[in-house]
Protein backbone atom coordinates (compact mmCIF):
# COMPACT_ATOMS: atom_id res chain seq x y z
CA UNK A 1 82.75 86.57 90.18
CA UNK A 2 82.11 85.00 86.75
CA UNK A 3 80.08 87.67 85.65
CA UNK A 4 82.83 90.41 86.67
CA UNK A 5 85.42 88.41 85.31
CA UNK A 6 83.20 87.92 81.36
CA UNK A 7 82.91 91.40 81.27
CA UNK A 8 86.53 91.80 82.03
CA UNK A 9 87.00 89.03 79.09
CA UNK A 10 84.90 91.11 77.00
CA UNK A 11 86.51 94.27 77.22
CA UNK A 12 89.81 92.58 76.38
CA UNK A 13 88.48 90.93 73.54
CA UNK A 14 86.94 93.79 72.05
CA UNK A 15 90.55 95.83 72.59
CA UNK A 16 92.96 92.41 70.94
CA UNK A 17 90.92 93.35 67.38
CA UNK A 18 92.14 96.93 67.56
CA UNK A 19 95.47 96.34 68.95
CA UNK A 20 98.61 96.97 66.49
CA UNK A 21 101.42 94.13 65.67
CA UNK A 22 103.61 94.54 67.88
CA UNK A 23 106.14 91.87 67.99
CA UNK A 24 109.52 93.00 67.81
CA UNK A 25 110.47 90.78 70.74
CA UNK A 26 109.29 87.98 73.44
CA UNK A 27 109.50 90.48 76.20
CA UNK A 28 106.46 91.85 77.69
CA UNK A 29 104.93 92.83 80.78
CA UNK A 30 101.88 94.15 83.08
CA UNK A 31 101.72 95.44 86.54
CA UNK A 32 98.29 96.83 88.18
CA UNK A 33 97.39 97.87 91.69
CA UNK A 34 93.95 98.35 92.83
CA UNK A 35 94.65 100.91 95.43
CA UNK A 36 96.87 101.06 98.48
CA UNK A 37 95.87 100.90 102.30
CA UNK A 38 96.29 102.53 105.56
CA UNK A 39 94.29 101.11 108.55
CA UNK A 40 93.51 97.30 108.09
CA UNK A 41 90.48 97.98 105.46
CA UNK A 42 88.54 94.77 104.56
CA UNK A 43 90.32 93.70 101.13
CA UNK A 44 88.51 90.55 100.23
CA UNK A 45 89.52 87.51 98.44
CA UNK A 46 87.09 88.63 95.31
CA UNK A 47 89.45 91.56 94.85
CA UNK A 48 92.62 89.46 95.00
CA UNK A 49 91.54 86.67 92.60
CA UNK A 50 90.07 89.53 89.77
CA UNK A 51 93.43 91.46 90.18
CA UNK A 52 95.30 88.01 89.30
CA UNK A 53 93.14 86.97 86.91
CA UNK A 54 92.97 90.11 85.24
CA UNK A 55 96.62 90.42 85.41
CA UNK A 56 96.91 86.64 83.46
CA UNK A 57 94.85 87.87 80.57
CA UNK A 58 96.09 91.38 79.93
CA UNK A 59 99.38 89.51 79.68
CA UNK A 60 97.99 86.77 76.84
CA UNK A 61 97.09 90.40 74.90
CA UNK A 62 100.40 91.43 75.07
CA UNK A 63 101.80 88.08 74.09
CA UNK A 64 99.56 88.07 71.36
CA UNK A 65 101.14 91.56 70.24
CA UNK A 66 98.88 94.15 71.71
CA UNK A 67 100.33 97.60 72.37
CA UNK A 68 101.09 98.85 75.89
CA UNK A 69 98.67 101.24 75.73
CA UNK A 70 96.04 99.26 74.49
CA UNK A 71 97.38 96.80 77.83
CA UNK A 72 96.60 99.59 80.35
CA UNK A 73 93.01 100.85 79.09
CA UNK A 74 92.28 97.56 79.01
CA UNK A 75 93.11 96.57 82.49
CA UNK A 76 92.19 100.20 83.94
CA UNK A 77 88.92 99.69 82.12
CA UNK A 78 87.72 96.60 83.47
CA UNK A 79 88.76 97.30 86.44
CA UNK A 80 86.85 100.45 86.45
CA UNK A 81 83.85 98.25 85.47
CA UNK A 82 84.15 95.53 87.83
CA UNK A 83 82.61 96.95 90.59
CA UNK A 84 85.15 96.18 92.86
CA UNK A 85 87.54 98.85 93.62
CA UNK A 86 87.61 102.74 94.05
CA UNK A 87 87.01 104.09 90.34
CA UNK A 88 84.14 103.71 88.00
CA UNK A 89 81.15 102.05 88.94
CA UNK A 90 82.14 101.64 92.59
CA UNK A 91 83.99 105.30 93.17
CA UNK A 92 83.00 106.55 96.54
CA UNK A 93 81.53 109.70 96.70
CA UNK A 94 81.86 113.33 97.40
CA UNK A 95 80.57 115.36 100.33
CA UNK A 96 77.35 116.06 98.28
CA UNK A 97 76.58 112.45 97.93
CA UNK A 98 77.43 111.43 94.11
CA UNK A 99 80.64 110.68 91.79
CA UNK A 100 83.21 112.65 90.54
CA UNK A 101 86.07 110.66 88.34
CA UNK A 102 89.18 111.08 87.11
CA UNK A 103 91.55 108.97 85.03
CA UNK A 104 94.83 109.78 82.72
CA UNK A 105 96.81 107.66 80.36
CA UNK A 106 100.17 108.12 78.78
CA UNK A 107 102.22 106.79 76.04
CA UNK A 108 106.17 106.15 77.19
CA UNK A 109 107.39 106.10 73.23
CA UNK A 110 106.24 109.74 72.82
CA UNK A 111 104.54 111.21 75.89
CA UNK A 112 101.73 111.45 74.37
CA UNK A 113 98.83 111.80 77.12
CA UNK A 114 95.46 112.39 78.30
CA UNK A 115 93.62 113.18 81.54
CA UNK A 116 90.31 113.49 82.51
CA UNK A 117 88.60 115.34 85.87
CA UNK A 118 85.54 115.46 88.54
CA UNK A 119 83.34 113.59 85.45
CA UNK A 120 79.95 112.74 87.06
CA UNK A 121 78.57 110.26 84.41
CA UNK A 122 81.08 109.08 82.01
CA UNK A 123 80.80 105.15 82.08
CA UNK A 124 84.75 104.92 81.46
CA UNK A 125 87.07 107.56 82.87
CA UNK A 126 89.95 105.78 81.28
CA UNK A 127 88.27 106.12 77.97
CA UNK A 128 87.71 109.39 78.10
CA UNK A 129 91.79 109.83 79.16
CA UNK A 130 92.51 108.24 75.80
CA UNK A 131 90.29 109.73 73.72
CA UNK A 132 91.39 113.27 75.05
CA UNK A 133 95.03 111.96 74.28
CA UNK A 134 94.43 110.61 70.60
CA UNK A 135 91.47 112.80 69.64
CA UNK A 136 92.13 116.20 71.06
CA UNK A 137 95.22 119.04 70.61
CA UNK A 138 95.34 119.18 74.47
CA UNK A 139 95.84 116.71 77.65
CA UNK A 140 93.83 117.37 80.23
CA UNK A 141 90.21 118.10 80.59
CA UNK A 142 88.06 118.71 83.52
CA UNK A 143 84.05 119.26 84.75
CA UNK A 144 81.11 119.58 83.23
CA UNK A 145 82.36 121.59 79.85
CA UNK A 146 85.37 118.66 80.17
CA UNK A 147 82.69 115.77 80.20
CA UNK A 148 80.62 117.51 77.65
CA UNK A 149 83.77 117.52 75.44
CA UNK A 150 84.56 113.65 75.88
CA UNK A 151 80.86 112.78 74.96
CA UNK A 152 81.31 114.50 71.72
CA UNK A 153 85.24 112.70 71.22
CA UNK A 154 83.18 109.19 71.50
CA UNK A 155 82.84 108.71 75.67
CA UNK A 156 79.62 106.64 76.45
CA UNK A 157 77.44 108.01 79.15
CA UNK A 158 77.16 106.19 81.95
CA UNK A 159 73.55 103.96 82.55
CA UNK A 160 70.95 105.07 84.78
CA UNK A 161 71.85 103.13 88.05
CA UNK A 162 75.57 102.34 86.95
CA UNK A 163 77.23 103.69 89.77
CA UNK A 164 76.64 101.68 93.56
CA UNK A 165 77.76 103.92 96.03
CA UNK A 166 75.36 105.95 97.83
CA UNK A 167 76.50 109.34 99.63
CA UNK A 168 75.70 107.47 103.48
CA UNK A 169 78.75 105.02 102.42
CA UNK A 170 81.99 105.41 103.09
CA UNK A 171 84.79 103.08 102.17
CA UNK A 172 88.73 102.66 102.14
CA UNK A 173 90.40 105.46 100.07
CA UNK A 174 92.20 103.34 96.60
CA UNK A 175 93.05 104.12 92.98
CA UNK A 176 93.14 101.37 90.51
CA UNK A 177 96.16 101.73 87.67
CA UNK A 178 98.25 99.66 85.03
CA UNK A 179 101.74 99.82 84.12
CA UNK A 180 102.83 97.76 80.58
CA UNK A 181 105.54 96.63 78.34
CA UNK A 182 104.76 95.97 75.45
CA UNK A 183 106.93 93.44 72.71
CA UNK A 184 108.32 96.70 70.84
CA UNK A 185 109.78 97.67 74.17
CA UNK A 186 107.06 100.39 74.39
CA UNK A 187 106.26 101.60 77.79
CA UNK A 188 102.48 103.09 79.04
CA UNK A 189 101.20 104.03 82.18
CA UNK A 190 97.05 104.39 83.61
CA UNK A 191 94.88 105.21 86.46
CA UNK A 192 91.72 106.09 87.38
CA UNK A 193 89.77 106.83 91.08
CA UNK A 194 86.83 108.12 92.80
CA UNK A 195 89.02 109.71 94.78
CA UNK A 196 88.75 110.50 98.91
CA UNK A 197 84.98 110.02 100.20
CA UNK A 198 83.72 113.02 101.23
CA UNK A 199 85.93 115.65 99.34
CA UNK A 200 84.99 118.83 98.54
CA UNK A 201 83.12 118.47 95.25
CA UNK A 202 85.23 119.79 92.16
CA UNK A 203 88.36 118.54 94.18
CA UNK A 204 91.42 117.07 91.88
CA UNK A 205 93.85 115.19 93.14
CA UNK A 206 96.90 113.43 91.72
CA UNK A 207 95.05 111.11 89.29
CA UNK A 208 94.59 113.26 86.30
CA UNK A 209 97.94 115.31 86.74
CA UNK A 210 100.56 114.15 84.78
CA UNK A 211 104.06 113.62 86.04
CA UNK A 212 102.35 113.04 89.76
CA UNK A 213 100.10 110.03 89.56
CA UNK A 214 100.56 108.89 86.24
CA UNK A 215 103.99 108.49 84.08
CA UNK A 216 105.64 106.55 81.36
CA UNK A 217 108.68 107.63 79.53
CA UNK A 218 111.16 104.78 77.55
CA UNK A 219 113.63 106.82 78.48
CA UNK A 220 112.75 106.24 82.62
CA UNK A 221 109.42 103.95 83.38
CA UNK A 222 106.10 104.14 83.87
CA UNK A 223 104.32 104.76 87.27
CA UNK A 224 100.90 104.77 88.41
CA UNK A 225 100.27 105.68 92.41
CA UNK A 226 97.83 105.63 95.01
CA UNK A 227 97.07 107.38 98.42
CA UNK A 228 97.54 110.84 99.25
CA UNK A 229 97.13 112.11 96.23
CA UNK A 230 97.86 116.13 97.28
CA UNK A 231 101.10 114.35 98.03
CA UNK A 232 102.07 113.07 95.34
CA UNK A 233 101.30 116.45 93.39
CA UNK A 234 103.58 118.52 95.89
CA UNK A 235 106.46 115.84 94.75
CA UNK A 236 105.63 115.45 90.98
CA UNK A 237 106.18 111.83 92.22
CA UNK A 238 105.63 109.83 89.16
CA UNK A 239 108.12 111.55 86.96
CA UNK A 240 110.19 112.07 89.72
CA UNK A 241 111.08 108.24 89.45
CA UNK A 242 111.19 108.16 86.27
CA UNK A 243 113.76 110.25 85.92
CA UNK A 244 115.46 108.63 88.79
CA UNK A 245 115.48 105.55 86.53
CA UNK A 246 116.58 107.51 83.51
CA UNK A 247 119.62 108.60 85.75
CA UNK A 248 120.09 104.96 86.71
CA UNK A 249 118.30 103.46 89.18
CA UNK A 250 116.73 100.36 89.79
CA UNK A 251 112.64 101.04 89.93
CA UNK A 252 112.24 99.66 93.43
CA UNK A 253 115.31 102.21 94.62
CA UNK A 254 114.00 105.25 92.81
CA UNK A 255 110.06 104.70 93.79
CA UNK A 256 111.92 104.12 97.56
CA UNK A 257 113.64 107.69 97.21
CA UNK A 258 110.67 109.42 96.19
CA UNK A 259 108.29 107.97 98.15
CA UNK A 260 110.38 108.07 101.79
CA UNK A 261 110.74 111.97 100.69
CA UNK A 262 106.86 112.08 100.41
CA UNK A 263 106.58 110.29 104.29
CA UNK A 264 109.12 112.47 105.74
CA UNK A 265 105.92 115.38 105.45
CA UNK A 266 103.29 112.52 105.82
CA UNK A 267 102.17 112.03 102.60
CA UNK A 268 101.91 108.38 102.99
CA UNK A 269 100.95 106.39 99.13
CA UNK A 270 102.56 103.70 97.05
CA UNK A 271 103.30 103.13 93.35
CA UNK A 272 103.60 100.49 90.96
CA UNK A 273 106.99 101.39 88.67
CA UNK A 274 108.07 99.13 85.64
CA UNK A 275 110.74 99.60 83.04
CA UNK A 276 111.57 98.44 79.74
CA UNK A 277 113.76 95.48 81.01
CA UNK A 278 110.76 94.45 82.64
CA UNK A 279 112.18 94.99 86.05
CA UNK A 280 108.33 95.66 88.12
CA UNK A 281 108.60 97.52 91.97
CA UNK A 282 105.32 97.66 94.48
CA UNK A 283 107.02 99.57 97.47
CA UNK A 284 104.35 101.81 99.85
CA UNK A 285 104.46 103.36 102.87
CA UNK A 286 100.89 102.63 103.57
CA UNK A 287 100.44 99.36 105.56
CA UNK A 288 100.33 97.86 101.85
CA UNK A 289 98.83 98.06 98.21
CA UNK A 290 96.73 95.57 96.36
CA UNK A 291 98.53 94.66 93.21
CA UNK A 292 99.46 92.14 90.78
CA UNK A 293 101.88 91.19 88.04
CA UNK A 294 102.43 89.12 84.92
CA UNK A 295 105.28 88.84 82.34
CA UNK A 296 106.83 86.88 79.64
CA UNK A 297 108.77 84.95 82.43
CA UNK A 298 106.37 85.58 85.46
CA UNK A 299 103.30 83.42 85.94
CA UNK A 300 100.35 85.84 87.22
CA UNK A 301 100.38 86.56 90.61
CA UNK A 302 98.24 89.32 93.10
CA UNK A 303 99.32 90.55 96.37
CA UNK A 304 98.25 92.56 99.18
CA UNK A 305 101.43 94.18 100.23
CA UNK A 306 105.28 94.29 98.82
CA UNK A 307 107.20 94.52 101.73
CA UNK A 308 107.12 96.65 105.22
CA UNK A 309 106.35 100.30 105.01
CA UNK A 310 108.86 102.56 103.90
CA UNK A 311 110.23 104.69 106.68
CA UNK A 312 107.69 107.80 107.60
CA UNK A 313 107.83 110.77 110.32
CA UNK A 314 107.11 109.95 113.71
């Protein structure tokens, strides 16, 4: 754990000597989720404590002025790096037996964004996102001519041995993402995944799509989801609620409405929705979602689940 967590440290220190001045106000904010759950999976302590902890220091960045999307690469990224959840280093693996990621990342003060897919050595996904957002004239890039891209925009290739799944494993589906606020009232949204085990390789789901599984707008909020990822493409699900929240909605009503549309077909998923009052929802209609959330006025915390389940289809 202390070694996951240094690295984690690391990361964050290396992104608070980039980050801009942004201080306009006191408020700030940072939700993240580290994948939601369907059948009783084994989520362990370890993954509970780094979501919390991570959660705490993201938060001291933004205190300290960083931007919101510095806030969510950071978190996405050492998340990604930790070992311990669904994207990066630990992504479960395809039908053929090895990795395919995907990430995105967007910018709620001008939606600017970046998305990356089925990458097969890229040592940060969420990296690559951002670099295809600030780098590049487009937003989304994808495969082997995608990853070759990325390396040439600045994405490190991954070490020999850096991921630890093996094709004979299979493990709980999850996504790992970050919502922020940052103290200019800025919003920014990220996520990144392995994806399902055993999918067909070259196989996107909602991950690197943009208004489905990642969102921010200052106008609405910023959303990043997990689960059923085909789902949440079918129901452009992330913008969905943000414009539900432009319209005026609270973000644990509009992520309700989209996502009890979503079960009524069986696309089961959750999402973690924040706007810029600070206002932070974790609803799912999976038995639960890992996530966690700090603010200006809220002391870390981590959870496994939000509530009960939404409503879904018998």
């Amino acid at each position: 754990m202390k070694a996951v967590l240094f690295a984690a440290a690391a990361t964050l220190a290396l992104g608070a000597a980039h980050a801009e001045d942004c201080a306009a106000s006191t408020d700030y904010a940072i939700g993240l989720h580290g994948g939601a759950y369907t059948n009783g999976e084994n989520i362990s302590q370890q993954q509970m404590t780094y979501i919390r902890e991570l959660a705490a220091q993201v938060g001291r960045q933004l205190r300290a002025g960083a931007t919101a999307v510095d806030a969510v690469e950071l978190a996405v990224g050492a998340m990604e790096e930790s070992g311990l959840y669904n994207a990066g280093r630990a992504s479960i693996t395809n039908q053929e037996g090895y990795v395919e990621n995907d990430a995105s990342i967007m910018d709620g003060s001008n939606l600017n964004a970046g998305s990356v897919g089925s990458l097969i050595n890229t040592r940060s996904p969420v990296h690559a996102a951002r670099l295809v957002m600030e780098k590049s004239r487009h937003v989304m890039v994808v495969g082997d001519r995608g990853e070759a891209y990325v390396r040439e925009l600045g994405a490190d290739e991954a070490p020999k041995g850096w991921f630890l799944k093996s094709g004979s494993e299979k493990d709980e589906h999850g996504t790992v993402g970050a919502v922020a606020l940052d103290r200019c009232g800025n919003l920014a949204a990220a996520t990144s995944t392995g994806g399902y085990d055993a999918k067909v390789p070259g196989r996107l789901g909602d991950v690197p799509v943009i208004g489905a599984g990642t969102y921010a707008d200052n106008q609405g909020a910023a959303i990043s989801a997990t689960g059923h990822g085909e789902w949440f493409i079918r129901h452009a699900a992330a913008h969905s609620i943000s414009l539900l929240v432009e319209g005026g909605l609270g973000v644990q009503e509009a992520s309700e409405v989209v996502l009890e549309r979503m079960a009524e077909k069986r696309g089961l998923g959750a999402v973690i929705t924040l706007d810029t009052e600070g206002n932070f929802a974790a609803p799912h209609s999976t038995r639960g979602v890992i996530h966690a959330f700090a603010s200006d006025d809220t002391d870390a915390y981590s959870k496994k689940t939000s509530a009960e389940p939404l409503g879904r289809a018998n």
